[in-house]
N, C-alpha and C. Protein backbone atom coordinates (compact mmCIF):
# COMPACT_ATOMS: atom_id res chain seq x y z
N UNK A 1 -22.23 10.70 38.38
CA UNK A 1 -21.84 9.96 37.20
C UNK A 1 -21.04 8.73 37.61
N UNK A 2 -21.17 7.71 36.96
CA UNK A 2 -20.83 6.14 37.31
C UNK A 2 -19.40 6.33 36.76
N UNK A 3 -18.61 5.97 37.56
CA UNK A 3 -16.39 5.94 37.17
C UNK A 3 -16.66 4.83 35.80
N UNK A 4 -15.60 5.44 34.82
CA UNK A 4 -15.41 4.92 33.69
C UNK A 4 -14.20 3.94 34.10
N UNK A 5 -14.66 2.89 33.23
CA UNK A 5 -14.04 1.57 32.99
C UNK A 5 -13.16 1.54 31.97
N UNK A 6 -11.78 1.18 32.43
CA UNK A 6 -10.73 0.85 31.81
C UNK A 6 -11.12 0.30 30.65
N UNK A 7 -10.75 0.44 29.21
CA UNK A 7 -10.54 0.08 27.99
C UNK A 7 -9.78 -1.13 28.23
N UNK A 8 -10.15 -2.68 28.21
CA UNK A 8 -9.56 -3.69 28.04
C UNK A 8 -8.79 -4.06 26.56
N UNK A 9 -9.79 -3.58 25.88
CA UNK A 9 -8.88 -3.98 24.12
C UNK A 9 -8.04 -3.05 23.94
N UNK A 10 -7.40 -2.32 24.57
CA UNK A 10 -6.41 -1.16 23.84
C UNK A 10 -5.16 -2.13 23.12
N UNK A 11 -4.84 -2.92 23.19
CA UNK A 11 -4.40 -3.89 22.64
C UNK A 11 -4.58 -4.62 21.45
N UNK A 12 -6.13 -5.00 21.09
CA UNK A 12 -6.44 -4.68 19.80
C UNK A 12 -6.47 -3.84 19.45
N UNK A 13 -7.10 -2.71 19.62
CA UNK A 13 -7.35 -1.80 19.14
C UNK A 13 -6.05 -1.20 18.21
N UNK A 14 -5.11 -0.96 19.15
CA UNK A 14 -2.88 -0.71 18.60
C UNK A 14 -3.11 -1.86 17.37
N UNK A 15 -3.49 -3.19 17.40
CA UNK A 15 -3.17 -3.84 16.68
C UNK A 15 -3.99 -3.95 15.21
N UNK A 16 -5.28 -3.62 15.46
CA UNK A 16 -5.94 -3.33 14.64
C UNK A 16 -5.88 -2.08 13.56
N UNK A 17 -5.41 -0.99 14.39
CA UNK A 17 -4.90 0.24 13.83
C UNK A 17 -3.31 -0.25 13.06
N UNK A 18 -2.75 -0.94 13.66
CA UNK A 18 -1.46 -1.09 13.05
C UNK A 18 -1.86 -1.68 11.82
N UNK A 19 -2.83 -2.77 11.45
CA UNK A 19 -2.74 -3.39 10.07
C UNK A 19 -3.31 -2.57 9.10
N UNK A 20 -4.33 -1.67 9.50
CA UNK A 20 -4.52 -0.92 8.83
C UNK A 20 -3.88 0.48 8.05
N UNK A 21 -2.98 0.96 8.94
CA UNK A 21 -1.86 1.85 8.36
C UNK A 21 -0.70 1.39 7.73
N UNK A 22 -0.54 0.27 7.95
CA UNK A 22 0.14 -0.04 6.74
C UNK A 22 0.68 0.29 5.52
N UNK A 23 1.19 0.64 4.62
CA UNK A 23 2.13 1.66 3.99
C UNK A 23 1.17 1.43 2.48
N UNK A 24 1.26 -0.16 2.39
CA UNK A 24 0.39 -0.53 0.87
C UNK A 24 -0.95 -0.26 0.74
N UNK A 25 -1.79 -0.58 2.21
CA UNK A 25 -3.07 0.19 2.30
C UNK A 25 -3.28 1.35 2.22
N UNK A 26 -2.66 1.82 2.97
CA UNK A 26 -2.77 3.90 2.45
C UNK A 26 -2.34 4.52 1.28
N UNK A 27 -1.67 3.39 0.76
CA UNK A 27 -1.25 3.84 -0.71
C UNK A 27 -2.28 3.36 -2.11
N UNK A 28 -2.65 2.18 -1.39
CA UNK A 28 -4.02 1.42 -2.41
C UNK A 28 -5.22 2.39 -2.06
N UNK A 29 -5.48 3.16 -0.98
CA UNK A 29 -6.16 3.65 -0.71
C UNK A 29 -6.44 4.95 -1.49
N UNK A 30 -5.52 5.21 -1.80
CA UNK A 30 -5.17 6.97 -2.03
C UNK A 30 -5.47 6.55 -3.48
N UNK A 31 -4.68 5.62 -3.95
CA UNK A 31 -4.96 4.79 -5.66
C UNK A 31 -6.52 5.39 -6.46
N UNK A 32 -7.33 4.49 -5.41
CA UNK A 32 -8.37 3.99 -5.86
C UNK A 32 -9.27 5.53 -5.56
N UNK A 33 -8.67 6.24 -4.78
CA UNK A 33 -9.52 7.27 -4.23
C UNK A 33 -9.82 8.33 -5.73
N UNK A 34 -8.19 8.40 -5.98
CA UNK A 34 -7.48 9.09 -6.65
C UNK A 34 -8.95 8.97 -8.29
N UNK A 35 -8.38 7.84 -8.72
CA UNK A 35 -9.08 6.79 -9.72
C UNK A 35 -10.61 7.65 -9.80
N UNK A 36 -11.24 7.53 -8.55
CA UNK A 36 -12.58 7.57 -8.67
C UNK A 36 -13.27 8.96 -8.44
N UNK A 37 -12.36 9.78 -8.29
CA UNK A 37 -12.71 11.12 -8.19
C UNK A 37 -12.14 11.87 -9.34
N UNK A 38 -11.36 11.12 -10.12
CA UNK A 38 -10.70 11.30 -11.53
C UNK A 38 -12.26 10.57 -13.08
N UNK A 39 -12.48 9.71 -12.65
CA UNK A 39 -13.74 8.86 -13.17
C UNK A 39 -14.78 10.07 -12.79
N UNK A 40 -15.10 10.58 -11.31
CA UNK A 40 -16.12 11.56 -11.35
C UNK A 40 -16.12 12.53 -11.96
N UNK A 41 -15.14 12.98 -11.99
CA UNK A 41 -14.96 14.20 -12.78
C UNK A 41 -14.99 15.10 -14.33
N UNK A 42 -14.61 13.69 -14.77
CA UNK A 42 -14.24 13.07 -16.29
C UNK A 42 -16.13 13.11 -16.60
N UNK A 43 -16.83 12.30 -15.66
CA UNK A 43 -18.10 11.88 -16.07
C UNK A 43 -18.80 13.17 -15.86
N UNK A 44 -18.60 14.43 -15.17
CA UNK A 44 -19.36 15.34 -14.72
C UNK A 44 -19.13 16.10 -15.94
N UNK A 45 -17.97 16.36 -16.99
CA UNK A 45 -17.84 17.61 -17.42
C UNK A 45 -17.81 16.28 -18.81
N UNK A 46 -17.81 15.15 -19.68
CA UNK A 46 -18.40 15.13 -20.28
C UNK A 46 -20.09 14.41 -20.37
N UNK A 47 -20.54 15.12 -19.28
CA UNK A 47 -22.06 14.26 -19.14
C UNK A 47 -22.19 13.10 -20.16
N UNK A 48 -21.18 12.13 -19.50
CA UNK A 48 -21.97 10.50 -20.03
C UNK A 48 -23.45 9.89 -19.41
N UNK A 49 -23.82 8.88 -19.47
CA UNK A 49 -25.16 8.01 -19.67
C UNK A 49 -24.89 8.67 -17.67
N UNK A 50 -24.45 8.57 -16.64
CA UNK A 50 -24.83 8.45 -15.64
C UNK A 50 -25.36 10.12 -15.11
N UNK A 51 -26.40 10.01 -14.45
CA UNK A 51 -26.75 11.15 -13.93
C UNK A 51 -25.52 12.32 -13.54
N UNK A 52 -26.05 13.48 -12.56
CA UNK A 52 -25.60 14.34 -12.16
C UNK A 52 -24.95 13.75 -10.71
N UNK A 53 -26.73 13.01 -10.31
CA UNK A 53 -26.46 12.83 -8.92
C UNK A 53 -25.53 11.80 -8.91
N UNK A 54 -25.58 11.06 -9.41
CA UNK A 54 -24.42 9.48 -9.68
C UNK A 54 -23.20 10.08 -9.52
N UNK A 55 -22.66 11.28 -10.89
CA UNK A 55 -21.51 11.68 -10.78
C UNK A 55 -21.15 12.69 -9.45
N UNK A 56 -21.68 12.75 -8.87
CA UNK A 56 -21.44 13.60 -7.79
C UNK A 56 -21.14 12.36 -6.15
N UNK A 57 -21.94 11.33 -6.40
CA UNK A 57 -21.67 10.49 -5.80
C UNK A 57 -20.02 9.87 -5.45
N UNK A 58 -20.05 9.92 -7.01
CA UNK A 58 -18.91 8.90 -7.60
C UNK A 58 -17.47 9.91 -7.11
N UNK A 59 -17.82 11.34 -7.17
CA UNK A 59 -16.70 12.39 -6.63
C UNK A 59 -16.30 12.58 -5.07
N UNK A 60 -17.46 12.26 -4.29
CA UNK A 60 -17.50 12.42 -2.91
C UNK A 60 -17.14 10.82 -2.36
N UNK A 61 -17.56 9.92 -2.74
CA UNK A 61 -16.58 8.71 -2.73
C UNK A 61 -14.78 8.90 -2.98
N UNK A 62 -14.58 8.84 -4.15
CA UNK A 62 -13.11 9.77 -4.00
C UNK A 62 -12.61 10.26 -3.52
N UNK A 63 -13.20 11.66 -3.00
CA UNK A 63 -12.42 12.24 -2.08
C UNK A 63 -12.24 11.69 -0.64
N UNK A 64 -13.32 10.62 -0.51
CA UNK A 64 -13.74 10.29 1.05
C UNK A 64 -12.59 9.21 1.05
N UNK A 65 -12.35 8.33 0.23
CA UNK A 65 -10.96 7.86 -0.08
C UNK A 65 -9.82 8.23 0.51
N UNK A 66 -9.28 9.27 -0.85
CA UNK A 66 -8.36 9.73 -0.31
C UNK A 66 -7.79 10.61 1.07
N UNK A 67 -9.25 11.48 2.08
CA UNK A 67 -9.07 11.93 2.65
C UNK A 67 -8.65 10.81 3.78
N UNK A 68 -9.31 9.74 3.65
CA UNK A 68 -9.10 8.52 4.33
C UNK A 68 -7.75 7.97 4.53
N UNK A 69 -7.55 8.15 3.57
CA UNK A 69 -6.00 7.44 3.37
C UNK A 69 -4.96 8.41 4.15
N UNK A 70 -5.12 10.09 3.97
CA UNK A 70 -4.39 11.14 4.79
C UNK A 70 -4.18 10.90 6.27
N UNK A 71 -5.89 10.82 6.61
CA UNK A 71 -5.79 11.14 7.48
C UNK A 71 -5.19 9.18 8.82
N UNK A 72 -5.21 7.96 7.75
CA UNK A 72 -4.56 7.10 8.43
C UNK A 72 -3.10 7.05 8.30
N UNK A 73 -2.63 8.03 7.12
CA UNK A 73 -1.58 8.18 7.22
C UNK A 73 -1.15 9.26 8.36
N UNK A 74 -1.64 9.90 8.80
CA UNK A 74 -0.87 11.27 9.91
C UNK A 74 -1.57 9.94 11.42
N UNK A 75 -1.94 9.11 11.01
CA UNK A 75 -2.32 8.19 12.13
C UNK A 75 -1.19 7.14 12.65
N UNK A 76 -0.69 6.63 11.36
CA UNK A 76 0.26 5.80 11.68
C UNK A 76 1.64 6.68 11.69
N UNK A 77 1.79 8.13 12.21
CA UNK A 77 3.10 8.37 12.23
C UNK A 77 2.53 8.88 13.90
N UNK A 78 1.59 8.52 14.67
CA UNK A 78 1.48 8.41 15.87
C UNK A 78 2.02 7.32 16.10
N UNK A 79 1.76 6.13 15.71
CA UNK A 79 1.80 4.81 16.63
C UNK A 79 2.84 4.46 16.45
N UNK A 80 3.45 3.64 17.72
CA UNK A 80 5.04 2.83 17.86
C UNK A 80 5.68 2.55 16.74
N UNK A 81 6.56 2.61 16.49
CA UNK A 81 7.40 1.81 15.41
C UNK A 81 7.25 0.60 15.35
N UNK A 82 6.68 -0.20 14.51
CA UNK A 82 7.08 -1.82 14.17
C UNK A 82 8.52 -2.57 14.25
């Protein structure tokens, strides 16, 4: 097997991760997650004009959200302090 090569961007990478954990993003994140798995739900149990499959869409978006937002939050309590 060919020796692995040093990661040159780890530097972006810290920095890139840093703008993204950000306190207002994980919180806009969780918002909107929140919002749209609240909208799915609402739409599933009173079957409005959008399908089944739509509303099921619209729920797994949501959660994919907010799980998003968790899991950059347990991310940014890895990285350095600002």
């Amino acid at each position: 097997m060919p020796a692995r090569r040093p990661c040159r961007d780890r530097g972006v990478i810290l920095e890139w991760l840093g703008q993204i954990t950000e306190r207002p993003i994980i919180i806009a994140l969780a918002i909107i997650g929140a919002g749209l798995a609240t909208l799915g739900a609402d739409v599933v149990v009173r079957r409005l004009r959008i399908g089944p499959r739509s509303a099921r869409w619209l729920l797994r978006c949501g959660y994919t959200a907010m799980w998003t937002s968790v899991a950059l939050f347990i991310v940014a309590g890895f990285l350095p302090a600002r």
